[in-house]
Protein backbone atom coordinates (compact mmCIF):
# COMPACT_ATOMS: atom_id res chain seq x y z
CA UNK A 1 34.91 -77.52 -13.53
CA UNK A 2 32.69 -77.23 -10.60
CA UNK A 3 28.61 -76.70 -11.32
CA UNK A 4 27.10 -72.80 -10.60
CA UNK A 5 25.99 -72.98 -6.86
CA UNK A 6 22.08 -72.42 -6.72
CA UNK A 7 22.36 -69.50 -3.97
CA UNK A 8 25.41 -66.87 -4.54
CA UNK A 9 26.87 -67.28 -0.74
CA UNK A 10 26.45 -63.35 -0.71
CA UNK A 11 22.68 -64.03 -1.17
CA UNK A 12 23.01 -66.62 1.76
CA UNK A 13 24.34 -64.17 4.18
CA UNK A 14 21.74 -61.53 3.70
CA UNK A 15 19.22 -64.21 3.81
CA UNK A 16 20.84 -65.20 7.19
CA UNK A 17 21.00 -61.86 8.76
CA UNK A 18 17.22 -61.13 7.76
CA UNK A 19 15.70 -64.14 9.68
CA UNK A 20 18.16 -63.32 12.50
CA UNK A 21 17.31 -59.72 12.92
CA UNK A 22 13.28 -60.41 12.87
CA UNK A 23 13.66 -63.93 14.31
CA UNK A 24 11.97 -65.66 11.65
CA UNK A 25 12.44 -68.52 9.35
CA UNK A 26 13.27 -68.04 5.52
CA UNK A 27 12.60 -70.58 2.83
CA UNK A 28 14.00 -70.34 -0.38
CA UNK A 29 13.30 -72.96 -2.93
CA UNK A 30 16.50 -73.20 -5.83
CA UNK A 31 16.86 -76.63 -8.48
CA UNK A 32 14.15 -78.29 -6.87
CA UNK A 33 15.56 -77.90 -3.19
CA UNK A 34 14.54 -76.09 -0.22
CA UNK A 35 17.24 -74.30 1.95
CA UNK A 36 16.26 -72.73 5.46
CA UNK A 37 17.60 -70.05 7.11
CA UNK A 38 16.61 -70.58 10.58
CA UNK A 39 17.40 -68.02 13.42
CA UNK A 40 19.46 -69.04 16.35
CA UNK A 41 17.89 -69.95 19.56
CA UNK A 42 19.34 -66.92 21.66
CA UNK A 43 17.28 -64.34 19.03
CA UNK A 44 13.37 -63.80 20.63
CA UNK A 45 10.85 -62.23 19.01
CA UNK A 46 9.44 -59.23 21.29
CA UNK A 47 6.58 -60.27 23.59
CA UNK A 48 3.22 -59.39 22.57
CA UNK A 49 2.69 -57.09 25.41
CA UNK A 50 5.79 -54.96 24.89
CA UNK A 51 5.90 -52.28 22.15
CA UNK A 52 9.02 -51.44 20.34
CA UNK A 53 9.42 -48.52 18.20
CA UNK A 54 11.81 -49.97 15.50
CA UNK A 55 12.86 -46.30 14.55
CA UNK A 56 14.38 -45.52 17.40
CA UNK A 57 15.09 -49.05 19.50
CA UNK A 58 12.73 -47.33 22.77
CA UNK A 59 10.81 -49.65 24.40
CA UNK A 60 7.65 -48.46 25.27
């Protein structure tokens, strides 16, 4: 019989698709190790000059 995995894989995909929609890194710390989620390098944050109205996706 196989052990209980530390992060449900469903868990792991949301976790995934959070630090690539706000281009961020996620740390998550489960039996005394660390997993990353890490954004890929094609997702940018937007640049400090340029508003973005989340609601609607206009660019100011």
């Amino acid at each position: 019989m196989t052990a209980p995995a530390a992060i449900k894989q469903a868990d792991m995909r949301r976790l995934a698709a959070i630090a690539n929609d706000h281009a961020m890194t996620i740390e998550v710390e489960a039996d005394g190790k660390v997993y990353r989620f890490i954004p890929g390098i094609h997702n940018t944050r937007p640049q400090e000059d340029q508003a973005v109205d989340l609601g609607k996706g206009i660019r100011a």
